[in-house]
PDB file of N, CA and C in Angstrom:
ATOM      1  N   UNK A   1      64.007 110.879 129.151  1.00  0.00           N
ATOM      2  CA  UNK A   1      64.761 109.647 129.238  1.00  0.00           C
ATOM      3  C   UNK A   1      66.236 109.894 128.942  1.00  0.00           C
ATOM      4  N   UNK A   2      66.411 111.268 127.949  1.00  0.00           N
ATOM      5  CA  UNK A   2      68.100 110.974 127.726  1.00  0.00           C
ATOM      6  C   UNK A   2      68.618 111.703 128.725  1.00  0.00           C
ATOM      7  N   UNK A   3      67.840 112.640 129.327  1.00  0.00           N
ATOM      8  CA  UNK A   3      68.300 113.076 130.629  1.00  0.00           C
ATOM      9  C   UNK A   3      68.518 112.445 131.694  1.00  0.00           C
ATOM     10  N   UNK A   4      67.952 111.354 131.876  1.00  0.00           N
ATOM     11  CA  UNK A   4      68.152 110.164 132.870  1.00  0.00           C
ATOM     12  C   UNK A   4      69.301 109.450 132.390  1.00  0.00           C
ATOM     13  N   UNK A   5      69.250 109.669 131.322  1.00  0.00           N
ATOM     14  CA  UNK A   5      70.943 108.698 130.965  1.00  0.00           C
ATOM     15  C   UNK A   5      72.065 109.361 131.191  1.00  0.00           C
ATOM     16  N   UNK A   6      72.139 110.549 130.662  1.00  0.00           N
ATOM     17  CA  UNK A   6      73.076 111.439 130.326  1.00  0.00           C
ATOM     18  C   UNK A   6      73.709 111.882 131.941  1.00  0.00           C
ATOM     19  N   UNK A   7      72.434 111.692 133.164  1.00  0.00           N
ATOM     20  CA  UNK A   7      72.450 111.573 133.916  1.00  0.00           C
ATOM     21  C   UNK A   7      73.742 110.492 135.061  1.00  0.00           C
ATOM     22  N   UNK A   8      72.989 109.333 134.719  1.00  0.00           N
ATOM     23  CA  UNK A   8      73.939 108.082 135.124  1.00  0.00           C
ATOM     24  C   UNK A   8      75.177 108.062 134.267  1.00  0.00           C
ATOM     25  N   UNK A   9      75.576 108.441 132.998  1.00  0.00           N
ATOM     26  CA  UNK A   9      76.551 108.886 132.021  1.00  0.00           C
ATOM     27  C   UNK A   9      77.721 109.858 133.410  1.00  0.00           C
ATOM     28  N   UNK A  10      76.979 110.606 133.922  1.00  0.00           N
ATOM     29  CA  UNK A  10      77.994 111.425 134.526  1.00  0.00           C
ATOM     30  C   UNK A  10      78.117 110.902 136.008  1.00  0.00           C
ATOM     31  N   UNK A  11      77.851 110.001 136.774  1.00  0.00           N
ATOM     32  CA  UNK A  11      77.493 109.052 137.790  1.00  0.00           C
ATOM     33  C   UNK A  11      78.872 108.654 137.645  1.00  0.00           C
ATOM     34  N   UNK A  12      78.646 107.614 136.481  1.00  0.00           N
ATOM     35  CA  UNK A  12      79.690 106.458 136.057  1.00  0.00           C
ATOM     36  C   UNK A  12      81.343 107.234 135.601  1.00  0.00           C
ATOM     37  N   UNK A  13      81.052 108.339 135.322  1.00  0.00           N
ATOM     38  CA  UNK A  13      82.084 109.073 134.838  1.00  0.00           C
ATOM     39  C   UNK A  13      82.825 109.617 136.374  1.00  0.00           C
ATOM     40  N   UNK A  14      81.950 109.713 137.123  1.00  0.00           N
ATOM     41  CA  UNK A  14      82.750 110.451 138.459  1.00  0.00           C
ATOM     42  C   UNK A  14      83.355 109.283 139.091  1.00  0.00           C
ATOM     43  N   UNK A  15      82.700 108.266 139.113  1.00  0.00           N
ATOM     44  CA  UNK A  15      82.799 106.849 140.048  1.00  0.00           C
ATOM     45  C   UNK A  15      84.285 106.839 139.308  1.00  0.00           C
ATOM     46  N   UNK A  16      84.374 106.715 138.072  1.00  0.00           N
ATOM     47  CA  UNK A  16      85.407 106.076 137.225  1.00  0.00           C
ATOM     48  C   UNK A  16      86.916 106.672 137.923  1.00  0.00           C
ATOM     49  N   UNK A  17      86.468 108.015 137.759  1.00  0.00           N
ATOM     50  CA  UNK A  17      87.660 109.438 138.163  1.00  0.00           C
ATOM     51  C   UNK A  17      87.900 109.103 139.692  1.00  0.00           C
ATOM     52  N   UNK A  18      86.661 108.861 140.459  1.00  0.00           N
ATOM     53  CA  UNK A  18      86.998 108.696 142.066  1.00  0.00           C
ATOM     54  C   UNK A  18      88.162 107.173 142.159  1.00  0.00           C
ATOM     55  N   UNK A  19      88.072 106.359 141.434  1.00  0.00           N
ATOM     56  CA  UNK A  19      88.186 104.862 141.477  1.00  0.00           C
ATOM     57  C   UNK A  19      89.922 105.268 141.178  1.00  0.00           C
ATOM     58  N   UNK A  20      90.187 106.056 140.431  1.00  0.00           N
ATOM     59  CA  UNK A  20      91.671 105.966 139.976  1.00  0.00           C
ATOM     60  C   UNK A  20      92.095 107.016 141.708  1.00  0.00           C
ATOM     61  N   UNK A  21      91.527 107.954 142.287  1.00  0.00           N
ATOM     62  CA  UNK A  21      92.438 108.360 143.660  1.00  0.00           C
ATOM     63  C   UNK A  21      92.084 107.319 144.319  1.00  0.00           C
ATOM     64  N   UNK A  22      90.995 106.593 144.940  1.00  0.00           N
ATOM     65  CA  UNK A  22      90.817 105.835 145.934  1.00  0.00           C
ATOM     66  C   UNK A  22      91.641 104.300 146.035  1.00  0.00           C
ATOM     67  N   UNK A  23      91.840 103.645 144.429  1.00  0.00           N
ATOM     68  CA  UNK A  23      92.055 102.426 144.174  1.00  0.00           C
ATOM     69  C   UNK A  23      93.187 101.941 144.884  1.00  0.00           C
ATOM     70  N   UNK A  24      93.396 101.745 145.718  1.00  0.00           N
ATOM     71  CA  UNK A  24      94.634 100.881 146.628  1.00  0.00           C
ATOM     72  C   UNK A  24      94.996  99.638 145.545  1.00  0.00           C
ATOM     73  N   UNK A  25      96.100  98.910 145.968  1.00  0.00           N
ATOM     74  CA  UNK A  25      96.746  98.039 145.620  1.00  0.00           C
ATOM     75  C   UNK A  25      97.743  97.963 144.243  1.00  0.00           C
ATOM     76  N   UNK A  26      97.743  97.016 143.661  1.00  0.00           N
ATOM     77  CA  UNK A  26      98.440  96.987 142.352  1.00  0.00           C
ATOM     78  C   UNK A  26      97.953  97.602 141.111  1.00  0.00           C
ATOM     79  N   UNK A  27      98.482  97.906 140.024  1.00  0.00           N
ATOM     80  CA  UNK A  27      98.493  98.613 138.861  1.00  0.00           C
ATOM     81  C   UNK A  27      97.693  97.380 138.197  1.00  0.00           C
ATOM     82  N   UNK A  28      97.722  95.850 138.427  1.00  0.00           N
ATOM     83  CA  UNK A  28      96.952  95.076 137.948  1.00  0.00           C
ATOM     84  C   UNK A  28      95.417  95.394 138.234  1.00  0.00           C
ATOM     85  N   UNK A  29      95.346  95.469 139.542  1.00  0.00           N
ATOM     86  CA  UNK A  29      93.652  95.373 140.126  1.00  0.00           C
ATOM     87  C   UNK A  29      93.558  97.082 139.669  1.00  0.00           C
ATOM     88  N   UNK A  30      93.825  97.688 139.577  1.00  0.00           N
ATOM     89  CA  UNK A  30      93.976  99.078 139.185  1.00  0.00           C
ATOM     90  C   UNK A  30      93.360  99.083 137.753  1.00  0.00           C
ATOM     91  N   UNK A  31      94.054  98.429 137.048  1.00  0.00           N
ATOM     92  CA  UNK A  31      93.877  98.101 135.409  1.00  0.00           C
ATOM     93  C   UNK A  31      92.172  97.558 135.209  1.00  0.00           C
ATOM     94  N   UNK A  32      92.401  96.451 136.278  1.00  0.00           N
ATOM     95  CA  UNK A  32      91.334  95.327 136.287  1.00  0.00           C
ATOM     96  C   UNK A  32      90.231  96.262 136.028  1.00  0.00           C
ATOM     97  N   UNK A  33      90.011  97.145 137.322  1.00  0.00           N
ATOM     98  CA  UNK A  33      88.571  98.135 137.349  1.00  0.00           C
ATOM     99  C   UNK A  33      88.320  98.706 136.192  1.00  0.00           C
ATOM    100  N   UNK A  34      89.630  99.653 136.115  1.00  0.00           N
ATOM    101  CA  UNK A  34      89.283 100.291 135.203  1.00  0.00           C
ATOM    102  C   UNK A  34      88.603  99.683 133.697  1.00  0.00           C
ATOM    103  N   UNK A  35      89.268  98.569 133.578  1.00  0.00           N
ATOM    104  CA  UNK A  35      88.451  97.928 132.314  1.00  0.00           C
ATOM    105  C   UNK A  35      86.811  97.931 132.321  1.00  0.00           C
ATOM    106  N   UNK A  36      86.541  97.444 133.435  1.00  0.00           N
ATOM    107  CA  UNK A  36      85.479  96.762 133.981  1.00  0.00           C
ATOM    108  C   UNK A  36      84.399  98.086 133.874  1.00  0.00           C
ATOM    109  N   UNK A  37      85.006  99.406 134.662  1.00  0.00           N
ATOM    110  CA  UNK A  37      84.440 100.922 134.538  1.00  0.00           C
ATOM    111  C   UNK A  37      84.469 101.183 133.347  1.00  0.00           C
ATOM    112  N   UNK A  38      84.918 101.047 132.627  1.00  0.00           N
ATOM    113  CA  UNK A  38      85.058 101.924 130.916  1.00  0.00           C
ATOM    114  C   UNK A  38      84.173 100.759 130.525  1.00  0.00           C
ATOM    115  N   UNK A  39      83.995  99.690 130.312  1.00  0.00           N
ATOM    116  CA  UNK A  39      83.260  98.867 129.892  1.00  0.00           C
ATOM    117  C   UNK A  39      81.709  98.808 129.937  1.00  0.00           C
ATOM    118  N   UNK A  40      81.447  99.568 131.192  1.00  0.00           N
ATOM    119  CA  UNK A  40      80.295 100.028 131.474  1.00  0.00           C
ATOM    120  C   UNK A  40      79.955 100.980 131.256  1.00  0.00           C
ATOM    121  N   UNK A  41      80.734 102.244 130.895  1.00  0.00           N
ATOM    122  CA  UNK A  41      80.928 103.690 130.516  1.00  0.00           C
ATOM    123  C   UNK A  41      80.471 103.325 129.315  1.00  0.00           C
ATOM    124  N   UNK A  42      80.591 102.296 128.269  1.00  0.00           N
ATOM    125  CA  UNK A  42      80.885 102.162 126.452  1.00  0.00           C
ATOM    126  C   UNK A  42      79.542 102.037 126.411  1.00  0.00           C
ATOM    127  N   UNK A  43      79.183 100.923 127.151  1.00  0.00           N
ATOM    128  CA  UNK A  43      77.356 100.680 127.498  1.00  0.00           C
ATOM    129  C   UNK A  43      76.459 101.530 127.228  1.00  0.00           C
ATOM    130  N   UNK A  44      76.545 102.054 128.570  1.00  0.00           N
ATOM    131  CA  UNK A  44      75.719 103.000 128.936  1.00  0.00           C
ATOM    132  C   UNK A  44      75.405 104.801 128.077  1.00  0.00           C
ATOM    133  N   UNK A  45      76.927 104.497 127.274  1.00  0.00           N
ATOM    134  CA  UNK A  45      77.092 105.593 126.434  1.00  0.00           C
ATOM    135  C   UNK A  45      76.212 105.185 125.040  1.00  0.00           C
ATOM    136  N   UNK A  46      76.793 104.263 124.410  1.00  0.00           N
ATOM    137  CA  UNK A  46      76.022 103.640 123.480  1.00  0.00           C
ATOM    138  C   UNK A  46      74.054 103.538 123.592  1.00  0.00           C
ATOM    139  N   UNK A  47      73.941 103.167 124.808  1.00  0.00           N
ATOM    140  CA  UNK A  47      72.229 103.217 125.036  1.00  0.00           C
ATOM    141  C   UNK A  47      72.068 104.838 125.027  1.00  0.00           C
ATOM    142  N   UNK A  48      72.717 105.511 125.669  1.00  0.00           N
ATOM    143  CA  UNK A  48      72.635 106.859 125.076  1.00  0.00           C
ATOM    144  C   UNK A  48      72.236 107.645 123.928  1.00  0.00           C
ATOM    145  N   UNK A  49      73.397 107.275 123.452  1.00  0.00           N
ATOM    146  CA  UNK A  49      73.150 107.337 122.135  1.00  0.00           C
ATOM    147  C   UNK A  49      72.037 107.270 120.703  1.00  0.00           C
ATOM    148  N   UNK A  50      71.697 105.917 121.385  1.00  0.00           N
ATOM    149  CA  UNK A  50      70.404 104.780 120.937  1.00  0.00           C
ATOM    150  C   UNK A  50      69.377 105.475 120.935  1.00  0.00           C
ATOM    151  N   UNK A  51      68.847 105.936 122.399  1.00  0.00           N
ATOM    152  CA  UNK A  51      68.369 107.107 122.291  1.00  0.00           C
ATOM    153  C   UNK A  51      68.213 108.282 122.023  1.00  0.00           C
ATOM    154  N   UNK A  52      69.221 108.964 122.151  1.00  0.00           N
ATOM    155  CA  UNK A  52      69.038 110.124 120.885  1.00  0.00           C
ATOM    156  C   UNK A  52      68.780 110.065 119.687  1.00  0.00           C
ATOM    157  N   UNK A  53      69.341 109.233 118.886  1.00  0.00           N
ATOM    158  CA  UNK A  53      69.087 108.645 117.651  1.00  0.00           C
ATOM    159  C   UNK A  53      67.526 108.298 116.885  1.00  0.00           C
ATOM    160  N   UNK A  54      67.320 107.646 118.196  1.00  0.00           N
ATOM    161  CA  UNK A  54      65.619 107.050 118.298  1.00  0.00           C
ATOM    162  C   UNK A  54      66.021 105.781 118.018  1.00  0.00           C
ATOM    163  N   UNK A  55      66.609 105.230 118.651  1.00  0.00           N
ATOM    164  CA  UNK A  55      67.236 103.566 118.416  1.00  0.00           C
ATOM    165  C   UNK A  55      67.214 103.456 119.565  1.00  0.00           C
ATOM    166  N   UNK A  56      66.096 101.909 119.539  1.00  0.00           N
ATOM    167  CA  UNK A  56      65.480 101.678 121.180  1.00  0.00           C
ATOM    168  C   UNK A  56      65.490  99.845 120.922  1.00  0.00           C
ATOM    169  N   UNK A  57      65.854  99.468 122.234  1.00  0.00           N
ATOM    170  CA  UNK A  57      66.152  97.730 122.419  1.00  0.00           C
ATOM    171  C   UNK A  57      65.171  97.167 121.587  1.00  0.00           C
ATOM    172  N   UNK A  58      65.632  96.170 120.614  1.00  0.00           N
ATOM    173  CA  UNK A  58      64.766  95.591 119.755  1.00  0.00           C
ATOM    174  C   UNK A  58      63.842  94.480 121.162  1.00  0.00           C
ATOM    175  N   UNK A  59      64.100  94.284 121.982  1.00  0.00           N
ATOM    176  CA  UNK A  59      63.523  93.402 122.739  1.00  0.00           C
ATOM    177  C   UNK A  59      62.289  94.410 123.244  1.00  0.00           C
ATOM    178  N   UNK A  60      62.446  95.527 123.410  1.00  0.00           N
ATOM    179  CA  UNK A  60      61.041  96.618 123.912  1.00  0.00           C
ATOM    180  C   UNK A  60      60.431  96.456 122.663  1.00  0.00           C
ATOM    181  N   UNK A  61      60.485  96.386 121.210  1.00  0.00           N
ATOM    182  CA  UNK A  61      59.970  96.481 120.180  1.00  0.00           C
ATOM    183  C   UNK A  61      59.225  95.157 120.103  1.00  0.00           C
ATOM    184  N   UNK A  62      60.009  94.471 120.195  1.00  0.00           N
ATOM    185  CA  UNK A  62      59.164  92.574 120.123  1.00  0.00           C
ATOM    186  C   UNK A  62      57.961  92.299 121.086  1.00  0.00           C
ATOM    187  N   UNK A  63      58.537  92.972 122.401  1.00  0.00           N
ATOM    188  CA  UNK A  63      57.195  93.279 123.557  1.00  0.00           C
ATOM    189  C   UNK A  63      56.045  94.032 123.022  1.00  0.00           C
ATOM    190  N   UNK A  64      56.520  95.042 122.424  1.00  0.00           N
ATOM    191  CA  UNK A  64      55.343  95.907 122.343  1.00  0.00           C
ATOM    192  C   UNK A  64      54.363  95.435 121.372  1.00  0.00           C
ATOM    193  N   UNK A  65      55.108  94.467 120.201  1.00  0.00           N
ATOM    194  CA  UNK A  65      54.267  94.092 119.216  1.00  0.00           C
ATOM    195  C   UNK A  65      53.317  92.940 119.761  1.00  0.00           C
ATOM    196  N   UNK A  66      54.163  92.285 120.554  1.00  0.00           N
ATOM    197  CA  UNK A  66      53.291  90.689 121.361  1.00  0.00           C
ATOM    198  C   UNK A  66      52.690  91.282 121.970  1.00  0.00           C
ATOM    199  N   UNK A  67      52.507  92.404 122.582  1.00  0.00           N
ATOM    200  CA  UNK A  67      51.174  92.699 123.997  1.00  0.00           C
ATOM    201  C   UNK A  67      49.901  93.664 122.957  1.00  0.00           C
ATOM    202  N   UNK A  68      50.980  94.198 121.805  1.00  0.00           N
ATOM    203  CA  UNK A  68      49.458  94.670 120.701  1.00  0.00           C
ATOM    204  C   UNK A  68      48.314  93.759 120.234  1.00  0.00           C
ATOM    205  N   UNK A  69      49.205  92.951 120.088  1.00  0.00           N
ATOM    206  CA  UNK A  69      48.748  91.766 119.338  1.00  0.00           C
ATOM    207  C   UNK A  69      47.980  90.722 120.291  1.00  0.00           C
ATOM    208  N   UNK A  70      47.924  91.062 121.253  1.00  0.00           N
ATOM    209  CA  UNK A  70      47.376  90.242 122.407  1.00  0.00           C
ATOM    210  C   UNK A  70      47.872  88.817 122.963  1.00  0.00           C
ATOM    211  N   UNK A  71      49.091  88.555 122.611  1.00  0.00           N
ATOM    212  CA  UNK A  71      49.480  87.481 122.442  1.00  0.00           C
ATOM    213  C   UNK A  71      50.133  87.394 123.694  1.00  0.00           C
ATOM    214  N   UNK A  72      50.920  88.138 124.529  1.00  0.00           N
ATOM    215  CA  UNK A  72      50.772  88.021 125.732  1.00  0.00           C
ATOM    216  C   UNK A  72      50.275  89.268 126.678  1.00  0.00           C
ATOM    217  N   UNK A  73      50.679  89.415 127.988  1.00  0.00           N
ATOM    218  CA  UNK A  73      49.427  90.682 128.437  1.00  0.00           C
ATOM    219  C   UNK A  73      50.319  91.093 129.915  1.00  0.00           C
ATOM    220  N   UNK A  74      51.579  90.610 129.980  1.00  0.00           N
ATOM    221  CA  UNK A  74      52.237  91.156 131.359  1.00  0.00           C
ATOM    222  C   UNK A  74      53.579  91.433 130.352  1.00  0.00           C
ATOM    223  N   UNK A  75      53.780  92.566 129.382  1.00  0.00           N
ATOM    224  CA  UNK A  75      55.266  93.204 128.711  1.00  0.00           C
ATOM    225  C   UNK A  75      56.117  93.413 129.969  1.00  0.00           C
ATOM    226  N   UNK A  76      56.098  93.693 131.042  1.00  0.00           N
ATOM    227  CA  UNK A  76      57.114  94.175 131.763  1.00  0.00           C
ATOM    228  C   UNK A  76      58.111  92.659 132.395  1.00  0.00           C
ATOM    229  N   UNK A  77      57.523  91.633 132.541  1.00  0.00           N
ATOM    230  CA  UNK A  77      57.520  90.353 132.977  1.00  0.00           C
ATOM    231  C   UNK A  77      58.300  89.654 131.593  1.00  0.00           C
ATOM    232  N   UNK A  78      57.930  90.017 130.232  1.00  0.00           N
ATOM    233  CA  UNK A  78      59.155  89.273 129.460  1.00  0.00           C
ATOM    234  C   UNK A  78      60.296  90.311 129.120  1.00  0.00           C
ATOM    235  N   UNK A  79      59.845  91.423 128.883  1.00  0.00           N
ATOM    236  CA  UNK A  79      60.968  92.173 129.115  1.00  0.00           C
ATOM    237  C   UNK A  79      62.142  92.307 130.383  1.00  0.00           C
ATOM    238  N   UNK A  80      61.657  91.790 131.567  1.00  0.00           N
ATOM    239  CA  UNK A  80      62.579  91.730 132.584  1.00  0.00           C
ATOM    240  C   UNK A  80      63.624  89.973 132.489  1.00  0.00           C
ATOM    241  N   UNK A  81      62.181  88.940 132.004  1.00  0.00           N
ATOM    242  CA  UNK A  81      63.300  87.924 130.771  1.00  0.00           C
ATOM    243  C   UNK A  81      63.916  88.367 129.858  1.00  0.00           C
ATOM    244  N   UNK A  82      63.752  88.568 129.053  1.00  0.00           N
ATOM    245  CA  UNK A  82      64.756  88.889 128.029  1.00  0.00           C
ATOM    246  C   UNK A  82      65.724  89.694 128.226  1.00  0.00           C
ATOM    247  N   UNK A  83      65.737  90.502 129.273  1.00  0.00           N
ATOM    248  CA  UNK A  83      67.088  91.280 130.378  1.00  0.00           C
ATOM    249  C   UNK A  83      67.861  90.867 130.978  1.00  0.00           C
ATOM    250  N   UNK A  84      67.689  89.003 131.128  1.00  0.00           N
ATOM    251  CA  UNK A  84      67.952  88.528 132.511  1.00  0.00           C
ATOM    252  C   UNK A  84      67.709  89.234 133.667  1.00  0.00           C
ATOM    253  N   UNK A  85      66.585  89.224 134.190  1.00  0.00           N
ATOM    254  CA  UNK A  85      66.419  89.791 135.577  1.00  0.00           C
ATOM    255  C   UNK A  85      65.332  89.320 135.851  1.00  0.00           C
ATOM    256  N   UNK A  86      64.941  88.036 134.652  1.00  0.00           N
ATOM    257  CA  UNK A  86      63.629  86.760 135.619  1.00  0.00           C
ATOM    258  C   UNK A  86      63.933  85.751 134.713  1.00  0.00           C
ATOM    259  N   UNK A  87      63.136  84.754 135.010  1.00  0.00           N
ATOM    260  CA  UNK A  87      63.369  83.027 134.042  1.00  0.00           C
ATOM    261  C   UNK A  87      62.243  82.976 134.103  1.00  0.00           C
ATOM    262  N   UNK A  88      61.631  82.691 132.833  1.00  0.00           N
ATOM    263  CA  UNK A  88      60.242  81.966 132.411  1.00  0.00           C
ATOM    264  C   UNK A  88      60.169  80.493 132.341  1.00  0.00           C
ATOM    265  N   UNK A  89      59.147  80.026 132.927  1.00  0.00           N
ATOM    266  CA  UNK A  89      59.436  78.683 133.226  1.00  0.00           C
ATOM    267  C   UNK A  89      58.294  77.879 131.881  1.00  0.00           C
ATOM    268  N   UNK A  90      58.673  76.693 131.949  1.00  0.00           N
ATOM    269  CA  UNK A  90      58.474  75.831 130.878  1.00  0.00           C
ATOM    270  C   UNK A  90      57.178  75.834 130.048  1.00  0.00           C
ATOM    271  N   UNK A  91      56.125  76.057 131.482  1.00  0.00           N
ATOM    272  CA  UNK A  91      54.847  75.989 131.058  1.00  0.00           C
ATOM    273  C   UNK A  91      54.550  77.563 130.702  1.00  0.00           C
ATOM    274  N   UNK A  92      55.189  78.767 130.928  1.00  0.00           N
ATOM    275  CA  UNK A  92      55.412  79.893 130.581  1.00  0.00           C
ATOM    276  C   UNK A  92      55.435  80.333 128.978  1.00  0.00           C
ATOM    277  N   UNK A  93      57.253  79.341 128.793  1.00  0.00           N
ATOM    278  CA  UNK A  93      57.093  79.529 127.390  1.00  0.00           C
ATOM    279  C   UNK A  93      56.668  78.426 126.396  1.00  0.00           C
ATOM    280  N   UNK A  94      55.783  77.712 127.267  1.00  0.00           N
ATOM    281  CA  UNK A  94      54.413  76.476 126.488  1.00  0.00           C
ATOM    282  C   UNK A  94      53.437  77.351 126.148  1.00  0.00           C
ATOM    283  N   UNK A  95      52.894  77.938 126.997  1.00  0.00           N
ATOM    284  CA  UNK A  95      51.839  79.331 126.878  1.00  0.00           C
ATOM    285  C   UNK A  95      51.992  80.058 125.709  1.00  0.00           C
ATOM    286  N   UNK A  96      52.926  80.697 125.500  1.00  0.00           N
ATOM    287  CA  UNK A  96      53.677  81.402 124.970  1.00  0.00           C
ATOM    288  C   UNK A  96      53.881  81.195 123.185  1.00  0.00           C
ATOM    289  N   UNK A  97      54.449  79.773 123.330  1.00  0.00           N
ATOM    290  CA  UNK A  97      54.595  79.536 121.800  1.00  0.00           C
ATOM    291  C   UNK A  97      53.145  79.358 121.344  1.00  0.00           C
ATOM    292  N   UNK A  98      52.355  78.632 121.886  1.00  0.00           N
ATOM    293  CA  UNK A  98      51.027  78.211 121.392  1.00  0.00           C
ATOM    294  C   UNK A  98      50.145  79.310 121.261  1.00  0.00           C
ATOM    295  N   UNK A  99      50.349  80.424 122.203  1.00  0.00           N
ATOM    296  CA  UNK A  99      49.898  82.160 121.540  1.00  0.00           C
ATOM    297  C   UNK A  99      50.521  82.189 120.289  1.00  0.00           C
ATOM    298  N   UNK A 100      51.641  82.419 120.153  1.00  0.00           N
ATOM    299  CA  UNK A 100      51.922  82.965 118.817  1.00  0.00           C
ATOM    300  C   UNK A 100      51.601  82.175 117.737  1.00  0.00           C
ATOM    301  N   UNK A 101      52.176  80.860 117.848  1.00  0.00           N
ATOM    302  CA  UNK A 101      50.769  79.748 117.004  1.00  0.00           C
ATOM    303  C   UNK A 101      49.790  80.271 116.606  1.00  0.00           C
ATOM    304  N   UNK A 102      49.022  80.635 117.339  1.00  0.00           N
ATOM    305  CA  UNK A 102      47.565  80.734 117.294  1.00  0.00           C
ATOM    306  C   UNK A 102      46.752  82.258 116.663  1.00  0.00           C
ATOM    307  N   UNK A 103      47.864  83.070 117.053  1.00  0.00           N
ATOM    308  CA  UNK A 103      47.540  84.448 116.543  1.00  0.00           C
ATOM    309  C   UNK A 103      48.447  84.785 114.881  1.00  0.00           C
ATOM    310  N   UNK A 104      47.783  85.337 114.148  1.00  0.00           N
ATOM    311  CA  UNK A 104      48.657  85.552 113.323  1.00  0.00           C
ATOM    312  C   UNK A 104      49.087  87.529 113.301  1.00  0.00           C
ATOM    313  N   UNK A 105      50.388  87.538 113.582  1.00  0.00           N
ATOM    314  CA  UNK A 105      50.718  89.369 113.620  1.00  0.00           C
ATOM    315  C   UNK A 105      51.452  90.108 112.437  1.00  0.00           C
ATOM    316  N   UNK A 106      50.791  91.061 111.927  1.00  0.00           N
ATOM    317  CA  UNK A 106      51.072  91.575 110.746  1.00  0.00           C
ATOM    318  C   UNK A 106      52.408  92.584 111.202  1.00  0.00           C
ATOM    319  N   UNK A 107      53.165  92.562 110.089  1.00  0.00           N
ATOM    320  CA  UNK A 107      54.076  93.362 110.053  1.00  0.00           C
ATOM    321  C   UNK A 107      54.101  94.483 110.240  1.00  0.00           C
TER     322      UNK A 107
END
């Protein structure tokens, strides 16, 4: 996994370097990217990091404990909520609270 990062780490690092010869226009929109690139560079470095460390998204940790615990049973589906990259809908997290209600999970 940190090879997969360390990976996209050097992706984002070339994109960054290509972006300053290719970037046409003003020193503003110039600036603009670059913020925007290093900003994503800080990211992606930091999750890096995280990982080496052994420091992993507390939201994979909360999943893993709710799908131990049986309390819900599709982890990849709230983890892609809690990413923003789906919306759980009402009766979802109706389901949801009334699991954890109902189960009690030890520390």
């Amino acid at each position: 996994m940190a090879s997969d990062l360390a990976g996209e780490l050097d992706k984002k690092y070339k994109r960054l370097q290509e972006s300053y010869v290719e970037q046409a226009g003003s020193y503003e929109a110039l600036s603009e990217k670059f913020d925007a690139l290093q900003d994503e560079f800080d990211a992606l470095n930091a999750e890096y990091r995280g990982y080496r460390l052994g420091v992993h998204d507390p939201h994979s940790a909360a999943v893993d404990k709710l799908a131990k615990a049986g309390v819900i049973n599709s982890p990849d589906y709230w983890l892609e909520c809690l990413n923003g990259k789906a919306m759980p809908t009402v009766e979802t997290l109706s389901a949801l609270f009334v699991k954890v209600a109902t189960k009690h999970i030890d520390g």
